[in-house]
PDB file of N, CA and C in Angstrom:
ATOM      1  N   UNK A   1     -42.125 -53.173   4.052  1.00  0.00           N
ATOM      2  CA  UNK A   1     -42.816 -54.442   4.184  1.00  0.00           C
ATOM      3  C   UNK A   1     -42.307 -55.426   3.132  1.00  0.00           C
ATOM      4  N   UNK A   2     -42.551 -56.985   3.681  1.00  0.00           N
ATOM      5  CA  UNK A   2     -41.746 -57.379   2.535  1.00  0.00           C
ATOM      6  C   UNK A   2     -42.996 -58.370   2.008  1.00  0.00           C
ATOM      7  N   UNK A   3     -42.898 -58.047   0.760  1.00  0.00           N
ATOM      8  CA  UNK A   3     -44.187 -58.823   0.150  1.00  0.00           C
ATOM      9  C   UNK A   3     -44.891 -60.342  -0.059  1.00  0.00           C
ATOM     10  N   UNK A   4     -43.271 -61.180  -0.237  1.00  0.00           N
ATOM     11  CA  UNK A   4     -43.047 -62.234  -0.030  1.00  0.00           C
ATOM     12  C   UNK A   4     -44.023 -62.750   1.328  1.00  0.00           C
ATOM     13  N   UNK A   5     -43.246 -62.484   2.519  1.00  0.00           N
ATOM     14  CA  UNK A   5     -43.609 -62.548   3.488  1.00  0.00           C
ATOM     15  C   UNK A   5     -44.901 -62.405   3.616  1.00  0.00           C
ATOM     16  N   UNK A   6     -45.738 -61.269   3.341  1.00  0.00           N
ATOM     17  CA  UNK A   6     -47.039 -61.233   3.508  1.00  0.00           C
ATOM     18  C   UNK A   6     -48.000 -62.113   2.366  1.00  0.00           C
ATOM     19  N   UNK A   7     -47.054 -62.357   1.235  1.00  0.00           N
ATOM     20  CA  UNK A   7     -47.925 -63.188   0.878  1.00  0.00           C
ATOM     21  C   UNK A   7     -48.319 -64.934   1.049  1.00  0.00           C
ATOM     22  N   UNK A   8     -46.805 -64.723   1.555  1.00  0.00           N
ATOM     23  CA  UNK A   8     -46.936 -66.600   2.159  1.00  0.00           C
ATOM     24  C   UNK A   8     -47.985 -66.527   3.579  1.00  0.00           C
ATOM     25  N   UNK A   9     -48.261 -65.718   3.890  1.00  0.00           N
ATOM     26  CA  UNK A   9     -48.612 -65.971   5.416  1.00  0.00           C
ATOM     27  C   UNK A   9     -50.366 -65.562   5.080  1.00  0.00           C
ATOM     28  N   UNK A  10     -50.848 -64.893   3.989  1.00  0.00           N
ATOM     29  CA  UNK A  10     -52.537 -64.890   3.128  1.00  0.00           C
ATOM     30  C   UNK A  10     -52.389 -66.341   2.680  1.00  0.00           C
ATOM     31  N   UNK A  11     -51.324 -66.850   2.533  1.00  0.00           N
ATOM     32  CA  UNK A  11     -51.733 -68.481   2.207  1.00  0.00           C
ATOM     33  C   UNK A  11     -51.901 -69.431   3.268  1.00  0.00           C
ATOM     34  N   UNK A  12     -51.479 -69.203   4.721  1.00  0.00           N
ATOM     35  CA  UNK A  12     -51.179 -70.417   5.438  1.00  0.00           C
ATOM     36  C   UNK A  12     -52.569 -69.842   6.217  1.00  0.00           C
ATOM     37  N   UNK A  13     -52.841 -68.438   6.288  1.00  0.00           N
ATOM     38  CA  UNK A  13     -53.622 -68.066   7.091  1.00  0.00           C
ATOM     39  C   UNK A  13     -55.260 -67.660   6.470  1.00  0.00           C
ATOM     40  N   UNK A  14     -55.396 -67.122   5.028  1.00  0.00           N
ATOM     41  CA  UNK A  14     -56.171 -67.053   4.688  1.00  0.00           C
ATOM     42  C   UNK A  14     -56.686 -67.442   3.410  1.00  0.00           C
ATOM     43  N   UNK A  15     -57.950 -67.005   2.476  1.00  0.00           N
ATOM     44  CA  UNK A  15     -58.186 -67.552   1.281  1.00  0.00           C
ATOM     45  C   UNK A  15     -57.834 -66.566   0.115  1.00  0.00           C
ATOM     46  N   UNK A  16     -57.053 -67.678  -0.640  1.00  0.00           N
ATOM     47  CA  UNK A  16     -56.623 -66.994  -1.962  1.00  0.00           C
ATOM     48  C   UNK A  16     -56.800 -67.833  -2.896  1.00  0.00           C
ATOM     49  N   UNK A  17     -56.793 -66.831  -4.129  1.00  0.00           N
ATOM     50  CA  UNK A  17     -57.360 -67.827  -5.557  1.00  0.00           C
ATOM     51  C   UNK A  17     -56.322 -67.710  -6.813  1.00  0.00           C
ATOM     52  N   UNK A  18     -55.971 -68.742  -7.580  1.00  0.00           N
ATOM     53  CA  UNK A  18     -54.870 -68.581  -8.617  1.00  0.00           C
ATOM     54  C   UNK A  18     -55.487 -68.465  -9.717  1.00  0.00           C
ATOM     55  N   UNK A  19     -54.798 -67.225 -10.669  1.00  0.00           N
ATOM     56  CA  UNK A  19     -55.550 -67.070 -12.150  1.00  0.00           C
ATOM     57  C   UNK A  19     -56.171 -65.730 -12.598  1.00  0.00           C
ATOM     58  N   UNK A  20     -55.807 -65.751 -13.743  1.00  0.00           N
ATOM     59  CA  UNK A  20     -56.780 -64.975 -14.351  1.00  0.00           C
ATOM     60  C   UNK A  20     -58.790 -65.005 -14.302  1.00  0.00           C
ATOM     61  N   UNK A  21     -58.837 -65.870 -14.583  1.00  0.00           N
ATOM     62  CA  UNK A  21     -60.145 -66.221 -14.679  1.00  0.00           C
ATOM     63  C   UNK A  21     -60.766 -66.441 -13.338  1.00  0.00           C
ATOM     64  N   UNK A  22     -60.226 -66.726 -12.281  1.00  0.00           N
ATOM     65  CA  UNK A  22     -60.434 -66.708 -11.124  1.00  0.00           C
ATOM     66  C   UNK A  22     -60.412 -65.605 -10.588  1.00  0.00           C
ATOM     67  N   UNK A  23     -59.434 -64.555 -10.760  1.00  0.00           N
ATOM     68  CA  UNK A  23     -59.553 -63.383 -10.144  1.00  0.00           C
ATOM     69  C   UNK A  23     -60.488 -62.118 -10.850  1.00  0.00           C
ATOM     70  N   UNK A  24     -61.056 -62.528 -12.157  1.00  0.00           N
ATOM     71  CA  UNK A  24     -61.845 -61.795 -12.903  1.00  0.00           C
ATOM     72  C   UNK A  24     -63.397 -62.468 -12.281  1.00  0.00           C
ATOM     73  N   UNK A  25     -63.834 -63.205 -11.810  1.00  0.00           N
ATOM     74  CA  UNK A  25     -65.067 -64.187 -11.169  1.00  0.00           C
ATOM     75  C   UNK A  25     -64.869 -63.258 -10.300  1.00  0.00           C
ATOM     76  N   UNK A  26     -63.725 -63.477  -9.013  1.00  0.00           N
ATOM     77  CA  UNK A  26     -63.965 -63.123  -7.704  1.00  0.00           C
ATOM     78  C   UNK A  26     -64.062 -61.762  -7.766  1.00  0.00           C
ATOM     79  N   UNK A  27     -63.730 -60.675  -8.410  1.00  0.00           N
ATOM     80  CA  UNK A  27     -64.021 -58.888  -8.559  1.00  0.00           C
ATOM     81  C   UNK A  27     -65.251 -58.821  -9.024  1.00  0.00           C
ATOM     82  N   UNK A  28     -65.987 -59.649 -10.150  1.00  0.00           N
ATOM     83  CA  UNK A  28     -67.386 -59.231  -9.959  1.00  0.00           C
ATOM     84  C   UNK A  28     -68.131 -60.238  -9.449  1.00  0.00           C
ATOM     85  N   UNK A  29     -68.092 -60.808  -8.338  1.00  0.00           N
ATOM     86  CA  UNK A  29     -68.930 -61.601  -7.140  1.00  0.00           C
ATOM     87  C   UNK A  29     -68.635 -60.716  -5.947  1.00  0.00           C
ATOM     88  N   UNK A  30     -67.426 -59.732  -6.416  1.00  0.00           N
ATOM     89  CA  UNK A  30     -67.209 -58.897  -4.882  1.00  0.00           C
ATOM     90  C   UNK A  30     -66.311 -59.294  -3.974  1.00  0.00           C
ATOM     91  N   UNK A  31     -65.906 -60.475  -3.893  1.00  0.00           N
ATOM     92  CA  UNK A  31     -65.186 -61.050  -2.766  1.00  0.00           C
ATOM     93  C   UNK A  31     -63.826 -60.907  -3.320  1.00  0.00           C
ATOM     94  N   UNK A  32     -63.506 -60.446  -4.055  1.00  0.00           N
ATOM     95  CA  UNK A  32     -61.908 -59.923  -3.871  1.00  0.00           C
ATOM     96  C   UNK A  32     -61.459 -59.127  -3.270  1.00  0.00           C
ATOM     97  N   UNK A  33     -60.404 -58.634  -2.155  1.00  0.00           N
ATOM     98  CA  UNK A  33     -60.075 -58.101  -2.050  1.00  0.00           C
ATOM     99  C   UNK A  33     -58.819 -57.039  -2.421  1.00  0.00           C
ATOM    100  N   UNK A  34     -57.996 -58.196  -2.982  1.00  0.00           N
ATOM    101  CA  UNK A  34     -56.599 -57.384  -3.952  1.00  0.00           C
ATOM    102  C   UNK A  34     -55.961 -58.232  -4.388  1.00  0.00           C
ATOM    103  N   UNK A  35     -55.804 -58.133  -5.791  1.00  0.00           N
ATOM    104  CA  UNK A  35     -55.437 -58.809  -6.700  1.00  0.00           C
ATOM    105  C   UNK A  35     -53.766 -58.364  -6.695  1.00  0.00           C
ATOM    106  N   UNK A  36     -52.967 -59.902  -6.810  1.00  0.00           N
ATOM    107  CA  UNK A  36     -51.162 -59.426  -7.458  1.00  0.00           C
ATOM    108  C   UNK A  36     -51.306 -60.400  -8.654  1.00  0.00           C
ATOM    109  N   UNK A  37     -50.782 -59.416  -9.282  1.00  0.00           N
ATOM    110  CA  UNK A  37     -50.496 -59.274 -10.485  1.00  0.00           C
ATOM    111  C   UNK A  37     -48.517 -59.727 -10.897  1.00  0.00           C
ATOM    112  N   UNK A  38     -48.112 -60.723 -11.199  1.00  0.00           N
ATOM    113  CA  UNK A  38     -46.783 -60.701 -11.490  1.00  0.00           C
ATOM    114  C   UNK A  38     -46.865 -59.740 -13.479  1.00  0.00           C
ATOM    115  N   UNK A  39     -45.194 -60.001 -13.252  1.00  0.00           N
ATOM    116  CA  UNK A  39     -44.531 -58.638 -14.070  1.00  0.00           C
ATOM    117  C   UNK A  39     -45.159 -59.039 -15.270  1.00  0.00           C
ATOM    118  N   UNK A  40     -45.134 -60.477 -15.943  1.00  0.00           N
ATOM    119  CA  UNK A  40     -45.301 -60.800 -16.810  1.00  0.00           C
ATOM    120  C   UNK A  40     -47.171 -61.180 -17.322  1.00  0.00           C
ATOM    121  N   UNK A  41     -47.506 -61.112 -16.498  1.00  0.00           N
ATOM    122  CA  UNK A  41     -49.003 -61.631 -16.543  1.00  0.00           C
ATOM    123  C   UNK A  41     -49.703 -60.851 -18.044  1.00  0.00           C
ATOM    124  N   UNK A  42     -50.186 -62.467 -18.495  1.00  0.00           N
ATOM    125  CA  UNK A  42     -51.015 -61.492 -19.894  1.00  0.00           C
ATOM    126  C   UNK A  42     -52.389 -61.547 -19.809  1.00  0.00           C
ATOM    127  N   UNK A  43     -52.415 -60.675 -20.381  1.00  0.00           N
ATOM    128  CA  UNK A  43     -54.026 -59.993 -20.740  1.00  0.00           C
ATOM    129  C   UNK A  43     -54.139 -58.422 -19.741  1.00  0.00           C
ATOM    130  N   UNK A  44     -55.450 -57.969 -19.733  1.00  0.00           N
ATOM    131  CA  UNK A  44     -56.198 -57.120 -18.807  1.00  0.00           C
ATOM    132  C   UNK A  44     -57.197 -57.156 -18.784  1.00  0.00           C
ATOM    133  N   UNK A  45     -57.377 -58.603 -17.416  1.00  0.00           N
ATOM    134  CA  UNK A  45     -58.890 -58.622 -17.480  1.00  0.00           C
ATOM    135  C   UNK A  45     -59.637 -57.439 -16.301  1.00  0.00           C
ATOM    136  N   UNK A  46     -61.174 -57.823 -16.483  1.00  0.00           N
ATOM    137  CA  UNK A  46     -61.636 -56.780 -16.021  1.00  0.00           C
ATOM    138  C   UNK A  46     -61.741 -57.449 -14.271  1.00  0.00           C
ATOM    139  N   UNK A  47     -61.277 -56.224 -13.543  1.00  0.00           N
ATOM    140  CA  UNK A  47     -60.758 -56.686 -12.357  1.00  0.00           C
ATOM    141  C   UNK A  47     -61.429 -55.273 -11.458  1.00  0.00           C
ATOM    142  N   UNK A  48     -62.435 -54.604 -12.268  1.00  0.00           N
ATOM    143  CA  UNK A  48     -63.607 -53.864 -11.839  1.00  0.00           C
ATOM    144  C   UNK A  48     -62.727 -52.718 -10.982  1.00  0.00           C
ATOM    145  N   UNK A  49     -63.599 -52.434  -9.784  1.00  0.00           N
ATOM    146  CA  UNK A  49     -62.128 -51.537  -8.798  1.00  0.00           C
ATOM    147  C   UNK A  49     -61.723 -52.030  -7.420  1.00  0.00           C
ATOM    148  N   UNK A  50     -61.492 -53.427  -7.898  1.00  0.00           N
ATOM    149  CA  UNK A  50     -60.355 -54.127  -6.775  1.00  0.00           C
ATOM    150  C   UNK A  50     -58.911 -53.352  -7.318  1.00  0.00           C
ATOM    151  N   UNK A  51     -58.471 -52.947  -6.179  1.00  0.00           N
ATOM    152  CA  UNK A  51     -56.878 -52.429  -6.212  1.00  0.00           C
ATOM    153  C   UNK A  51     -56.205 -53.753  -6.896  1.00  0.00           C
ATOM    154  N   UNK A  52     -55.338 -53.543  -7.524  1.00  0.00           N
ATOM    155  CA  UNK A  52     -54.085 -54.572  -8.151  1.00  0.00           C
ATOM    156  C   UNK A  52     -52.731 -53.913  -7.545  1.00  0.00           C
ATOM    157  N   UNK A  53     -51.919 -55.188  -7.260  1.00  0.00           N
ATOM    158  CA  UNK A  53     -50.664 -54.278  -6.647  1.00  0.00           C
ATOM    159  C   UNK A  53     -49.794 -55.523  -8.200  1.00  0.00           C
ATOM    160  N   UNK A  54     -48.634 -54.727  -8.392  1.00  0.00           N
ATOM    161  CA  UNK A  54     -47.372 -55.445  -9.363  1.00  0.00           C
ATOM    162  C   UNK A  54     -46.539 -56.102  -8.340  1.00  0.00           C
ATOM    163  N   UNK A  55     -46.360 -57.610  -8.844  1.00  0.00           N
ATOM    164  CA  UNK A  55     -45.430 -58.309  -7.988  1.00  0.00           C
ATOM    165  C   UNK A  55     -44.379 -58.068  -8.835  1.00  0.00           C
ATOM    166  N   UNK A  56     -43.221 -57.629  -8.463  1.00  0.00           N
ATOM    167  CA  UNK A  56     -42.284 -57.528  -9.416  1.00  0.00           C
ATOM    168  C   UNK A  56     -41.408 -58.329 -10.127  1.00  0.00           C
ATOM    169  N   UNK A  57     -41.406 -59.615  -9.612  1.00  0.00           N
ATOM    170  CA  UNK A  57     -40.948 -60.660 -10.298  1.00  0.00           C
ATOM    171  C   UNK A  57     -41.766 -61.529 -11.553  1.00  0.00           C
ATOM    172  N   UNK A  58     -41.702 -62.153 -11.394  1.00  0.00           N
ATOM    173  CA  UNK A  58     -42.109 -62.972 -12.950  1.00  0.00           C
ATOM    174  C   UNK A  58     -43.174 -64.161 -12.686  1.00  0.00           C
ATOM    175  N   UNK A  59     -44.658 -64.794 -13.425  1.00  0.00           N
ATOM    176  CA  UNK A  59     -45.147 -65.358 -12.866  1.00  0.00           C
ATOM    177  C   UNK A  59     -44.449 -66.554 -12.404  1.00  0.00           C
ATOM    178  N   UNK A  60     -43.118 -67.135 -12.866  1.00  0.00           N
ATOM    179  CA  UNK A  60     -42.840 -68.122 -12.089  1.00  0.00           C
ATOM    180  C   UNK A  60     -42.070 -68.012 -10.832  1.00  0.00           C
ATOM    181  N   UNK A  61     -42.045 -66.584 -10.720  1.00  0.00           N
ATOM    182  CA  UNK A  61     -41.388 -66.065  -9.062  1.00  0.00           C
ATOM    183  C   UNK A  61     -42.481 -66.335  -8.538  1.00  0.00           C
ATOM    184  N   UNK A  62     -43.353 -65.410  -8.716  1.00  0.00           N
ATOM    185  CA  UNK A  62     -44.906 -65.783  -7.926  1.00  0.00           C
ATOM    186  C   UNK A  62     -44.901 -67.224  -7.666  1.00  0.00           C
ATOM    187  N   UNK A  63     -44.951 -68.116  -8.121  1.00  0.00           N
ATOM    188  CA  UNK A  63     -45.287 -69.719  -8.043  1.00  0.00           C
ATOM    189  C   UNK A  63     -44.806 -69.757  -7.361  1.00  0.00           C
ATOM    190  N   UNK A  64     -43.254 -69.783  -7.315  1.00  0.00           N
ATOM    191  CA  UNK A  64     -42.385 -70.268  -6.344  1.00  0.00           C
ATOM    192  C   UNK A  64     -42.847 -69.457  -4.970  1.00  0.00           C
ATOM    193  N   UNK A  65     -43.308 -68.665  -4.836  1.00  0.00           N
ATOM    194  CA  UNK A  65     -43.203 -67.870  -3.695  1.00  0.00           C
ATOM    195  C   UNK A  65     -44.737 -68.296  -2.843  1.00  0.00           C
ATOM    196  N   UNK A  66     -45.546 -69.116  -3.974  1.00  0.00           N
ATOM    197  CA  UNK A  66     -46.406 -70.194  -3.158  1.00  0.00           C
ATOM    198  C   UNK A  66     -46.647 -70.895  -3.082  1.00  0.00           C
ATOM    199  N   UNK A  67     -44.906 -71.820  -3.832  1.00  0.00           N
ATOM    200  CA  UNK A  67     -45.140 -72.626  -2.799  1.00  0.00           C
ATOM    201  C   UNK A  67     -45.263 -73.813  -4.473  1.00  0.00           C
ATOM    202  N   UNK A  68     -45.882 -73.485  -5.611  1.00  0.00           N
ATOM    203  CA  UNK A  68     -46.540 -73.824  -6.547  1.00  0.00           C
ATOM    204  C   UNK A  68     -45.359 -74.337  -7.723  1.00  0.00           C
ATOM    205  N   UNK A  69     -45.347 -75.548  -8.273  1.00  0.00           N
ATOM    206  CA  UNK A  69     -44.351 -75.845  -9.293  1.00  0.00           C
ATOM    207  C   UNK A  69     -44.995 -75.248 -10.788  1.00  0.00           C
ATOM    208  N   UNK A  70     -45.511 -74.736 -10.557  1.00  0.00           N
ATOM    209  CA  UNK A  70     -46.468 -73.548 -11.980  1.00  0.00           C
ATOM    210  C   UNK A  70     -46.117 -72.089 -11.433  1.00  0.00           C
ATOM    211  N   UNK A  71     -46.310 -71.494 -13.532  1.00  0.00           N
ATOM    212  CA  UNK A  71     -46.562 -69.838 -13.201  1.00  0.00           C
ATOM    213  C   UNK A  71     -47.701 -69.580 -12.568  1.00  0.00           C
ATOM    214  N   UNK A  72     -47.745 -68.152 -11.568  1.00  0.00           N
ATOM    215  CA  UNK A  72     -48.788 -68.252 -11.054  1.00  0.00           C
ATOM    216  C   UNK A  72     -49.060 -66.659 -11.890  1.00  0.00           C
ATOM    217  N   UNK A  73     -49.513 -66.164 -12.384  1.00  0.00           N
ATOM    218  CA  UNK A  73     -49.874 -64.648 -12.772  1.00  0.00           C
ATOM    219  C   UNK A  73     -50.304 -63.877 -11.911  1.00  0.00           C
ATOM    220  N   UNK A  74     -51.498 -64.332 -11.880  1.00  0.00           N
ATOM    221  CA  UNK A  74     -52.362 -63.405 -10.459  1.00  0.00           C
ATOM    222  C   UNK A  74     -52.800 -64.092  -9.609  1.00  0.00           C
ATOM    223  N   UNK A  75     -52.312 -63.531  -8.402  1.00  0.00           N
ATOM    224  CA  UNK A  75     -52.932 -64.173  -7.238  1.00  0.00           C
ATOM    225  C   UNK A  75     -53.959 -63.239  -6.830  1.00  0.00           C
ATOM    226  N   UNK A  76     -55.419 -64.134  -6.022  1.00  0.00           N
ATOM    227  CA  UNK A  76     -56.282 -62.790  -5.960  1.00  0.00           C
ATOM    228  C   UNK A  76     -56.593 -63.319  -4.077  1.00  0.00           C
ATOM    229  N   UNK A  77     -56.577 -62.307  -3.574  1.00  0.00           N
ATOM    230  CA  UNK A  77     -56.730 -62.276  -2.091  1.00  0.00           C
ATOM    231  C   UNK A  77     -58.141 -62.185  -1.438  1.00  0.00           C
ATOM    232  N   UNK A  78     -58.876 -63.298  -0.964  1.00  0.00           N
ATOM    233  CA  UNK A  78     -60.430 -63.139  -0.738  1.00  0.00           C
ATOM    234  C   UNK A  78     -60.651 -62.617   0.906  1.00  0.00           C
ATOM    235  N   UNK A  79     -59.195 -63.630   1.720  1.00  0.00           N
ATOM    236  CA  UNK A  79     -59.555 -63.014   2.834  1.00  0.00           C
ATOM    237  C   UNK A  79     -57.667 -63.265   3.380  1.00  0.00           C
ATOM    238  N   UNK A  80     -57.273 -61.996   4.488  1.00  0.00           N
ATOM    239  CA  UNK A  80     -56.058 -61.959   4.172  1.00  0.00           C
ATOM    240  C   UNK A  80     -55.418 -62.946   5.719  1.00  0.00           C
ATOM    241  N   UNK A  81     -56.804 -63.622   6.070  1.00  0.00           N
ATOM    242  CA  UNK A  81     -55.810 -64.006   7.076  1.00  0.00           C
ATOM    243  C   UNK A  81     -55.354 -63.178   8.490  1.00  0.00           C
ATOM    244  N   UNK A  82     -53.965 -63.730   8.890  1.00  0.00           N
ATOM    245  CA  UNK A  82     -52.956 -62.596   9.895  1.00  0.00           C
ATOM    246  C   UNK A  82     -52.022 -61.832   9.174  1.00  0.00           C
ATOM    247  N   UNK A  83     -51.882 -61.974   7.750  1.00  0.00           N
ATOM    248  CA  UNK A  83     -51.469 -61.137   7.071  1.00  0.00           C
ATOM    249  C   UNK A  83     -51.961 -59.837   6.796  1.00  0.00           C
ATOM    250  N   UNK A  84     -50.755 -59.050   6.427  1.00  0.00           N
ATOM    251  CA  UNK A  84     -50.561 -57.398   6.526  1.00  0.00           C
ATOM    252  C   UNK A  84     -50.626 -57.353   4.548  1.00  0.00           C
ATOM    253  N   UNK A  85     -50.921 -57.716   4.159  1.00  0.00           N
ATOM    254  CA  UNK A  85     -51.029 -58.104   2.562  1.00  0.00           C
ATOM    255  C   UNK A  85     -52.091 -56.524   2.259  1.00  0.00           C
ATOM    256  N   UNK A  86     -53.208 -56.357   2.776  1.00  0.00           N
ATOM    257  CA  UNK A  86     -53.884 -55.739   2.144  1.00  0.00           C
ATOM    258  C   UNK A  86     -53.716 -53.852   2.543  1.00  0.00           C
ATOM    259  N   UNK A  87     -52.323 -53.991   3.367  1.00  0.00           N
ATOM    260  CA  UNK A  87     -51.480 -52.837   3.255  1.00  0.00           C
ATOM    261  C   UNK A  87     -50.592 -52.389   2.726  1.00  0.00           C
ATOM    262  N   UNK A  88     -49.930 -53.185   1.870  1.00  0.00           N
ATOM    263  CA  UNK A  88     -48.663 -52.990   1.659  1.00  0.00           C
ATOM    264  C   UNK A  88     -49.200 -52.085  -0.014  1.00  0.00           C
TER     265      UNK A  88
END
């Protein structure tokens, strides 16, 4: 599967949230479903037991890959859309 792919298509198709602090809100309100995490992302916030997957590039791969002229660290996935995101 290619990750890219599934993650541009949780953006056109469903709701996602950028951030640390955003994706630490949405795990304890519940509505996360899976948090990416790029290579570089700092801290470890508490992200409860939503699965985290490693994007393997860098948060400014992430950005670029949505699309975003910013690092993006974590992207957190609330709803995936027609995307295959919350398989991979």
């Amino acid at each position: 599967m290619d990750i890219e792919r599934s993650i541009k298509m949780a953006l056109e198709t469903g709701k996602v949230l950028y951030g640390q602090n955003q994706a630490e809100r949405a795990c304890k309100e519940g509505k996360a479903k899976l948090v990416i995490k790029a290579r570089n992302a700092p801290g470890n916030p508490d992200l409860g037991s939503v699965e985290v997957k490693a994007f393997e590039g860098s948060g400014m791969e992430l950005g670029s890959v949505c699309g975003k002229p910013f690092s993006v660290a974590y992207l957190t996935v609330l709803e995936p859309g027609r995307s295959d995101i919350l398989r991979i």
